[in-house]
C-alpha atoms as a PDB file:
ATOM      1  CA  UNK A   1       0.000   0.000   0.000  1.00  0.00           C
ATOM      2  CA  UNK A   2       2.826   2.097   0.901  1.00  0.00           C
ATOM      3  CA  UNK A   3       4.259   1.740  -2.730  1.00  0.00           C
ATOM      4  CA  UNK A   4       0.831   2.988  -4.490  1.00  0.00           C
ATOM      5  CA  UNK A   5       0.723   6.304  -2.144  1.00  0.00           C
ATOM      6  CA  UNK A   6       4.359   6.871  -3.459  1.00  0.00           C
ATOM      7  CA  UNK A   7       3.751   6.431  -6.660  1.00  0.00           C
ATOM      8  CA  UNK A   8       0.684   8.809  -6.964  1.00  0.00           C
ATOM      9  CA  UNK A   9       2.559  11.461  -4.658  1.00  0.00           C
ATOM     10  CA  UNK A  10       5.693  10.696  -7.448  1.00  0.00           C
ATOM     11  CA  UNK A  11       2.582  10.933 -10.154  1.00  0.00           C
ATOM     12  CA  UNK A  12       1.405  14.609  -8.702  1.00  0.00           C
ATOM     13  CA  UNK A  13       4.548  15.826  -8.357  1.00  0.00           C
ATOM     14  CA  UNK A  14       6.010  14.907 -12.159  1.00  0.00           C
ATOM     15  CA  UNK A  15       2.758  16.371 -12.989  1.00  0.00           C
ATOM     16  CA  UNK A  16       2.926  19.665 -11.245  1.00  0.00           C
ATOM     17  CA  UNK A  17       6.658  20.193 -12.441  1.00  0.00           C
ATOM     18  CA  UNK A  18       5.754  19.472 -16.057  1.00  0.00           C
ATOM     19  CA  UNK A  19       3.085  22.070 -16.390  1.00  0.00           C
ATOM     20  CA  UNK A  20       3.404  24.544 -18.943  1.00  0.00           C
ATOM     21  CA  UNK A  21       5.717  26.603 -17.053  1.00  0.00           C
ATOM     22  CA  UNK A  22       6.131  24.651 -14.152  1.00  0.00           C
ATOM     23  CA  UNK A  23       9.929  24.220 -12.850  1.00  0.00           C
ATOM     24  CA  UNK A  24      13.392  24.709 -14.990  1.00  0.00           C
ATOM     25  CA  UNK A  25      15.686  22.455 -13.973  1.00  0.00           C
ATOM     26  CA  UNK A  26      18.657  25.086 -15.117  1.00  0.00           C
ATOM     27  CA  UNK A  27      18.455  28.335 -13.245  1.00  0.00           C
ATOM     28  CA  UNK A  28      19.085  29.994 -16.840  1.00  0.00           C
ATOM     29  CA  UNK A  29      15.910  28.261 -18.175  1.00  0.00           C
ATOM     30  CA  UNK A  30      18.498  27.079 -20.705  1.00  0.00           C
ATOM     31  CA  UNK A  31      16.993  23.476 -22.371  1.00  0.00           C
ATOM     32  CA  UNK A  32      13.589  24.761 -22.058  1.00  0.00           C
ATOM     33  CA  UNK A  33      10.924  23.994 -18.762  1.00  0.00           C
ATOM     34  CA  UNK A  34      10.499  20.266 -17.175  1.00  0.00           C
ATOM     35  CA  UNK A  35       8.123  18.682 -19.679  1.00  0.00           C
ATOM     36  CA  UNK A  36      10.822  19.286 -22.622  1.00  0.00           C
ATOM     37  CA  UNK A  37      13.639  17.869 -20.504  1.00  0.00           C
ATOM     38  CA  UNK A  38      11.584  14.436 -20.079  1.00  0.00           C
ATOM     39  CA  UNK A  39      10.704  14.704 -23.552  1.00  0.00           C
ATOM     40  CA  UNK A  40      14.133  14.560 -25.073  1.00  0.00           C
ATOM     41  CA  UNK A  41      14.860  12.128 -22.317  1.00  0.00           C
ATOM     42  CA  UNK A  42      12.371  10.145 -24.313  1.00  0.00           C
ATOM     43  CA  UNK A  43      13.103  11.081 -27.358  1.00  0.00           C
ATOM     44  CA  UNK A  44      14.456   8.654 -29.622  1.00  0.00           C
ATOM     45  CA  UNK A  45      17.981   9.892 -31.290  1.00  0.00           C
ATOM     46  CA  UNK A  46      20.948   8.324 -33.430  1.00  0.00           C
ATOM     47  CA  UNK A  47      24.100   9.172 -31.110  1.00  0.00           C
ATOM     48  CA  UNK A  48      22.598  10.218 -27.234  1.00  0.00           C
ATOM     49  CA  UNK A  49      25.988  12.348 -27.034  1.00  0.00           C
ATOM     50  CA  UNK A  50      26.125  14.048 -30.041  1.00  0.00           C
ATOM     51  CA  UNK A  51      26.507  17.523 -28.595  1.00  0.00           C
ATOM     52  CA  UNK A  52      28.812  16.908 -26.061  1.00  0.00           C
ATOM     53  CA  UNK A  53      32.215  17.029 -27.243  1.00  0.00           C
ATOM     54  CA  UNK A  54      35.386  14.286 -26.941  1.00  0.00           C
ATOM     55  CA  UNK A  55      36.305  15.266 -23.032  1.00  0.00           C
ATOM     56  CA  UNK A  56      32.438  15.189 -21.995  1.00  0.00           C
ATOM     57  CA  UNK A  57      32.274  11.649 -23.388  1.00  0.00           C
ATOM     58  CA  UNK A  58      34.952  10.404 -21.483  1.00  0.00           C
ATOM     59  CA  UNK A  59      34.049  12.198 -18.627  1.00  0.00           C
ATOM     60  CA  UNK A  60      30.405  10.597 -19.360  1.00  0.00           C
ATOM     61  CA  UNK A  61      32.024   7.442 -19.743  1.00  0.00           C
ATOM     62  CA  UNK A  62      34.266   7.451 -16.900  1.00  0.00           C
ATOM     63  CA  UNK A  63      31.158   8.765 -14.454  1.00  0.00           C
ATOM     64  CA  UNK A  64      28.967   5.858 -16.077  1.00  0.00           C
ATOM     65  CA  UNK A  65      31.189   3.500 -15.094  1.00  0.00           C
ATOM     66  CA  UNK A  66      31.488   4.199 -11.772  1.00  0.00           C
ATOM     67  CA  UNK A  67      28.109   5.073 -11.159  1.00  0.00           C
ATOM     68  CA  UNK A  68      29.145   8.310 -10.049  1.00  0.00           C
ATOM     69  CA  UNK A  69      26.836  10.585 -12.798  1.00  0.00           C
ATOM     70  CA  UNK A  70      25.137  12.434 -10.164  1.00  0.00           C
ATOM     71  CA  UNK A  71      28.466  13.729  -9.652  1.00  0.00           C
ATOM     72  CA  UNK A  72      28.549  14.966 -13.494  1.00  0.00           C
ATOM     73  CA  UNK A  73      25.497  16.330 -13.111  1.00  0.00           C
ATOM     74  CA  UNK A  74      26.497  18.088 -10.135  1.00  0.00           C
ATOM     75  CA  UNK A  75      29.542  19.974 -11.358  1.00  0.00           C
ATOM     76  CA  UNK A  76      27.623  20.766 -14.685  1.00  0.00           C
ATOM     77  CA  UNK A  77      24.623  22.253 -12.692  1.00  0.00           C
ATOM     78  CA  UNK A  78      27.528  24.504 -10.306  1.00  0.00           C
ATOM     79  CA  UNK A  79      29.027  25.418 -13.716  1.00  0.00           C
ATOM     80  CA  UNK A  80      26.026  26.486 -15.214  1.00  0.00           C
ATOM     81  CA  UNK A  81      24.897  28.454 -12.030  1.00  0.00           C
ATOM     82  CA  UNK A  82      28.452  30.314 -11.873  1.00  0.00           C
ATOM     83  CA  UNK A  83      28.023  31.501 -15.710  1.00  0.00           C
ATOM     84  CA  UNK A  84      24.468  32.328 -14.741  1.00  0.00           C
ATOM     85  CA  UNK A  85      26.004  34.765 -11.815  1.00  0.00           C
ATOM     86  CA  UNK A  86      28.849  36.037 -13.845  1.00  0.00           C
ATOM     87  CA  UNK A  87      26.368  36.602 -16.152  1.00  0.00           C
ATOM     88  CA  UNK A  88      23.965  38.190 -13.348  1.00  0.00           C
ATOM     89  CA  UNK A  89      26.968  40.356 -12.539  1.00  0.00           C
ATOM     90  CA  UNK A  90      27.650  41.811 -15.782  1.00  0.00           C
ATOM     91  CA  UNK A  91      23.928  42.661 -16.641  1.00  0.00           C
ATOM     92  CA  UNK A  92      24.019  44.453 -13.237  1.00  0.00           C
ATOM     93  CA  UNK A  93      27.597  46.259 -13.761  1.00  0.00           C
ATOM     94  CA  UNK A  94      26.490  47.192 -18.018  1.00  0.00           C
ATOM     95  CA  UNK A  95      23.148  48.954 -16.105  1.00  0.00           C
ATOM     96  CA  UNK A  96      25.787  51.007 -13.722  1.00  0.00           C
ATOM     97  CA  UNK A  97      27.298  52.059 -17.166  1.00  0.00           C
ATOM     98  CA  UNK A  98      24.278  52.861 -19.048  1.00  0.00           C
ATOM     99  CA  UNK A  99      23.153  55.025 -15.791  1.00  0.00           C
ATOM    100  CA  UNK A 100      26.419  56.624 -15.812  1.00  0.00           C
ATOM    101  CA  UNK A 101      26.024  57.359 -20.024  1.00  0.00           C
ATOM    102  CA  UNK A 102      22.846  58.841 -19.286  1.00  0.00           C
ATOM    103  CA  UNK A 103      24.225  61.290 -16.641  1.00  0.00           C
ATOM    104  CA  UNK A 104      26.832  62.255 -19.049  1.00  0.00           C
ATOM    105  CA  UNK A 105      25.081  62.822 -21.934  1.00  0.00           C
ATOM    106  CA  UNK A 106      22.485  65.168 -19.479  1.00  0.00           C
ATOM    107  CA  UNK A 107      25.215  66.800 -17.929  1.00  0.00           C
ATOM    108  CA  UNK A 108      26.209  67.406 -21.548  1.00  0.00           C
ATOM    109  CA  UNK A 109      22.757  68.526 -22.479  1.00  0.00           C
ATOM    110  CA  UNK A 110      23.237  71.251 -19.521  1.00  0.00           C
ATOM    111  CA  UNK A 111      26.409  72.421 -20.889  1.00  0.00           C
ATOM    112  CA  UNK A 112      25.189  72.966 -24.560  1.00  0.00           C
ATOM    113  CA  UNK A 113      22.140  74.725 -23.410  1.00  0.00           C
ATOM    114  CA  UNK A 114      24.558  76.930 -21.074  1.00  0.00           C
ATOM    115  CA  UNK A 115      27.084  77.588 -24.226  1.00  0.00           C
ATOM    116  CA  UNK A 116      24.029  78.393 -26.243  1.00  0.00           C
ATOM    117  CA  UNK A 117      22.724  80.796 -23.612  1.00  0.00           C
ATOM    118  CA  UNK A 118      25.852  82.666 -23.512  1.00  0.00           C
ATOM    119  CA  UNK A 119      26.615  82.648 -27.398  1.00  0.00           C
ATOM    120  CA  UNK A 120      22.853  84.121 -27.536  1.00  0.00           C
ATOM    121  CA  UNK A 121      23.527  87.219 -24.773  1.00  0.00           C
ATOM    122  CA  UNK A 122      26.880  87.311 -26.429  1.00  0.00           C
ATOM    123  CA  UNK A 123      25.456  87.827 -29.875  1.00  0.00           C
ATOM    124  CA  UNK A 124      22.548  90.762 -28.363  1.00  0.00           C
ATOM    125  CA  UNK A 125      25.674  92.379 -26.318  1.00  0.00           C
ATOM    126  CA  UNK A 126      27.628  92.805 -29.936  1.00  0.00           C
ATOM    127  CA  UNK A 127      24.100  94.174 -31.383  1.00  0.00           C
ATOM    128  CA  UNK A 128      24.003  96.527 -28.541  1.00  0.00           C
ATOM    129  CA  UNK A 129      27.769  97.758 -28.769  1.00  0.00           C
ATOM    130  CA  UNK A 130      27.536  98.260 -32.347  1.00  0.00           C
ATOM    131  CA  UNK A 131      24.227 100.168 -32.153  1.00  0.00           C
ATOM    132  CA  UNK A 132      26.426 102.106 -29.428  1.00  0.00           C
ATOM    133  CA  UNK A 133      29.278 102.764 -32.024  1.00  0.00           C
ATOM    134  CA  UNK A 134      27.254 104.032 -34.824  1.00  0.00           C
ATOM    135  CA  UNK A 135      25.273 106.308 -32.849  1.00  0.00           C
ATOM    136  CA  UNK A 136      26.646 110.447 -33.622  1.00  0.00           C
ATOM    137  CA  UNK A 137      26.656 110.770 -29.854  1.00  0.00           C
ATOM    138  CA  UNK A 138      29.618 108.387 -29.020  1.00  0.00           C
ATOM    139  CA  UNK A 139      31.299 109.609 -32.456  1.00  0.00           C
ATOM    140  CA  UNK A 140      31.359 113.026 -30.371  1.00  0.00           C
ATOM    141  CA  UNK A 141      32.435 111.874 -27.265  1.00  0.00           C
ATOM    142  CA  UNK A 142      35.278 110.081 -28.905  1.00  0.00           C
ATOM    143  CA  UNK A 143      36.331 112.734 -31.032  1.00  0.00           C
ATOM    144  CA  UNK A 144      36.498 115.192 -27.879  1.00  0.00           C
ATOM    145  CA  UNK A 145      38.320 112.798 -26.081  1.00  0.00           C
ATOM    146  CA  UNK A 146      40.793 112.867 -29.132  1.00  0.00           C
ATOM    147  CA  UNK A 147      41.225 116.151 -29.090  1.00  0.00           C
ATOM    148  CA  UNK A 148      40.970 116.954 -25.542  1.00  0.00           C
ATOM    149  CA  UNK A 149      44.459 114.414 -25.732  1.00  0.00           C
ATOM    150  CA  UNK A 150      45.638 116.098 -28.568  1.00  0.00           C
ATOM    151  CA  UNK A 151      45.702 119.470 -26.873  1.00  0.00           C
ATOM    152  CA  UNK A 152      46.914 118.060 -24.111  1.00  0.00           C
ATOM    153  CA  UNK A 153      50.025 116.752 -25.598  1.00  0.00           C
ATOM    154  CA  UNK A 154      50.630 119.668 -27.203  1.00  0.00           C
ATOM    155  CA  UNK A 155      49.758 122.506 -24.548  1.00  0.00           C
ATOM    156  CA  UNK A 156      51.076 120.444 -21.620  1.00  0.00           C
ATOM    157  CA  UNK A 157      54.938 120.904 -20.392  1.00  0.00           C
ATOM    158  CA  UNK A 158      57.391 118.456 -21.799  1.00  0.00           C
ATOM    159  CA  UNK A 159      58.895 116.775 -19.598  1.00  0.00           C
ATOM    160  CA  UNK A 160      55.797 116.804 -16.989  1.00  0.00           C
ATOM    161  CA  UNK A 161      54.654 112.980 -15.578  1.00  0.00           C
ATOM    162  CA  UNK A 162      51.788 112.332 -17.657  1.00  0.00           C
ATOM    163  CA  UNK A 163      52.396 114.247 -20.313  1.00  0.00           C
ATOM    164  CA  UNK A 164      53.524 112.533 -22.806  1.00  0.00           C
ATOM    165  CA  UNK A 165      57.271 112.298 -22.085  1.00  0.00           C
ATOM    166  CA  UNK A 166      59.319 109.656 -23.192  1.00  0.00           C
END
């Protein structure tokens, strides 16, 4: 009796695990979910190592042998979950960089909207000093100031600070 209520609880359990997405026996979901692992357990094929390459059939072999392929299976699965951190830890360090890209290229947003800014008052303050320039009023002032210096270095004593001594 104890045999049948093992069997069903066996039974329940395959059944829950091979569920359309029920478990994945690789933490990468690599191979697919449960149901396609026991399918291509089933699955009739021409050489049942054909991916693996010469070491993994001796290793296969060797394991066989000895009875020891839970011990295979073991080191594959702690392979497989190493490349799944590494790989874990590079999604997480590439996300660092892309936040660090997008700072960058806002900080160099700022800066161009700054430089644009300034080449914009620039531009108005040129406007304004030319308008200044042209207008008859500073062409008086500056040709006073020329003359006032002109008289000055003419009328003032030689040899005086100031006056245009060498």
């Amino acid at each position: 009796m104890e045999d049948g209520a093992k069997a069903e609880t066996r039974a329940a359990d395959c059944a829950s695990l091979c569920r359309p997405g029920g478990a994945y026996p690789l933490e990468s979901r690599a191979g697919g979910d449960f149901a396609e692992w026991i399918r291509r357990v089933y699955e009739v094929a021409g050489d049942p190592l054909s991916e693996a390459g010469e070491p993994m059939r001796w290793l296969y072999g060797i394991c066989r042998k000895e009875g020891r392929t839970d011990r295979l299976v073991n080191c594959l699965l702690r392979a497989e979950k190493a490349a799944q951190a590494q790989l874990e830890r590079e999604k997480a360090a590439f996300a660092r960089e892309r936040a660090s890209s997008e700072a960058l290229a806002r900080e160099n947003r700022f800066v161009r909207r700054l430089l644009e800014n300034r080449d914009q008052q620039f531009a108005a303050l040129q406007a304004e000093f030319l308008d200044v320039r042209r207008s008859w009023a500073w062409r008086l002032v500056r040709r006073a100031r020329c003359a006032a210096g002109r008289a000055r270095r003419l009328l003032g004593p030689r040899g005086a600070p100031g006056w245009g001594s060498a």
